[in-house]
C-alpha atoms as a PDB file:
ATOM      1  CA  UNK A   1     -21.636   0.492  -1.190  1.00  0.00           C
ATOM      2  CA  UNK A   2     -20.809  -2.866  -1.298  1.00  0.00           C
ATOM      3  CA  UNK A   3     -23.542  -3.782  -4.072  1.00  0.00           C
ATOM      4  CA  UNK A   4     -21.467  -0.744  -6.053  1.00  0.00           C
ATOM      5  CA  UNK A   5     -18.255  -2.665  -5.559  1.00  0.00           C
ATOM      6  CA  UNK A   6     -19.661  -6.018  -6.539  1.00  0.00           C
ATOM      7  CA  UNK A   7     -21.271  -4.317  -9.939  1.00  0.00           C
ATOM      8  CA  UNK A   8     -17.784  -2.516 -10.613  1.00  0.00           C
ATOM      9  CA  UNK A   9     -19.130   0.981 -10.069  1.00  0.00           C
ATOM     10  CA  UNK A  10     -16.303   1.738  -7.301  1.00  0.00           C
ATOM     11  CA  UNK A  11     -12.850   2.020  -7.477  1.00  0.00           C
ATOM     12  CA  UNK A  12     -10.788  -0.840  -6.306  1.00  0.00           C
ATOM     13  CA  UNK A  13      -8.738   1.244  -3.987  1.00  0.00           C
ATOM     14  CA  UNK A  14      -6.846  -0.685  -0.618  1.00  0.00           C
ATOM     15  CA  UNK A  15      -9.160   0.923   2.109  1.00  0.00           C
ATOM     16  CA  UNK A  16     -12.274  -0.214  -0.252  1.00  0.00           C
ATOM     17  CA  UNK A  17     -11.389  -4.019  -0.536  1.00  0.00           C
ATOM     18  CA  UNK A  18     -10.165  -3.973   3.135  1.00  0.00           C
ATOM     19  CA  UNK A  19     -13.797  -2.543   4.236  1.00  0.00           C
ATOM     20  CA  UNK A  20     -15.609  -5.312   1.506  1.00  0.00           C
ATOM     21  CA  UNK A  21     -13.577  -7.795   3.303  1.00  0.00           C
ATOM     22  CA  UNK A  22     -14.888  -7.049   6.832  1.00  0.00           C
ATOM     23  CA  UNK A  23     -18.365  -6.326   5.568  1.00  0.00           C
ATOM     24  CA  UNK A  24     -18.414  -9.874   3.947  1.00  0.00           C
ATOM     25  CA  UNK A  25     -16.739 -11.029   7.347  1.00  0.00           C
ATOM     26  CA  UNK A  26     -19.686  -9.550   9.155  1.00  0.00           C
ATOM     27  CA  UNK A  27     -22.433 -10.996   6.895  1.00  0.00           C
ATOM     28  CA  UNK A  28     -21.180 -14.176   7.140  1.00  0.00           C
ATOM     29  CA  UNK A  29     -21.162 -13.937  11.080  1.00  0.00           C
ATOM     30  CA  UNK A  30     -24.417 -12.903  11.368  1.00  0.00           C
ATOM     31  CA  UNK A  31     -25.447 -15.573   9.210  1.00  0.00           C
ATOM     32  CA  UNK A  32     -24.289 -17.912  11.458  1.00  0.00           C
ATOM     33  CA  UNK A  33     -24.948 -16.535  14.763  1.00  0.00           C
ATOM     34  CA  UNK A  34     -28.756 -16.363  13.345  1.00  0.00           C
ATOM     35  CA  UNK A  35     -28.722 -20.039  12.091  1.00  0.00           C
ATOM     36  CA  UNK A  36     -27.410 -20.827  16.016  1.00  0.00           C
ATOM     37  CA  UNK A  37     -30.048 -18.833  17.406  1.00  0.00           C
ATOM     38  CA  UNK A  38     -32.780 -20.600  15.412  1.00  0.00           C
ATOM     39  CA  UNK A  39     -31.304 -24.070  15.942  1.00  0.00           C
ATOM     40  CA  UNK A  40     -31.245 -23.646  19.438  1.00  0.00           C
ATOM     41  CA  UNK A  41     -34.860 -22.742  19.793  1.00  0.00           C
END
């Protein structure tokens, strides 16, 4: 979904750029809880 929202395929509705927020919230969390992980070993 969130490749369909970056292309413009999906509507631009409230409850779609609320969820594309937290999605890009969580990627960027795991990101760097993944980069910790890898420094620390």
């Amino acid at each position: 979904m969130h490749t369909l929202y970056r292309l413009g395929e999906i509507e631009q509705s409230k409850d779609i750029i609320r969820w594309v927020g937290y999605y890009e919230l969580r990627q960027d969390r795991q990101r760097a809880y993944e980069t910790a992980l890898r420094e620390r070993n």
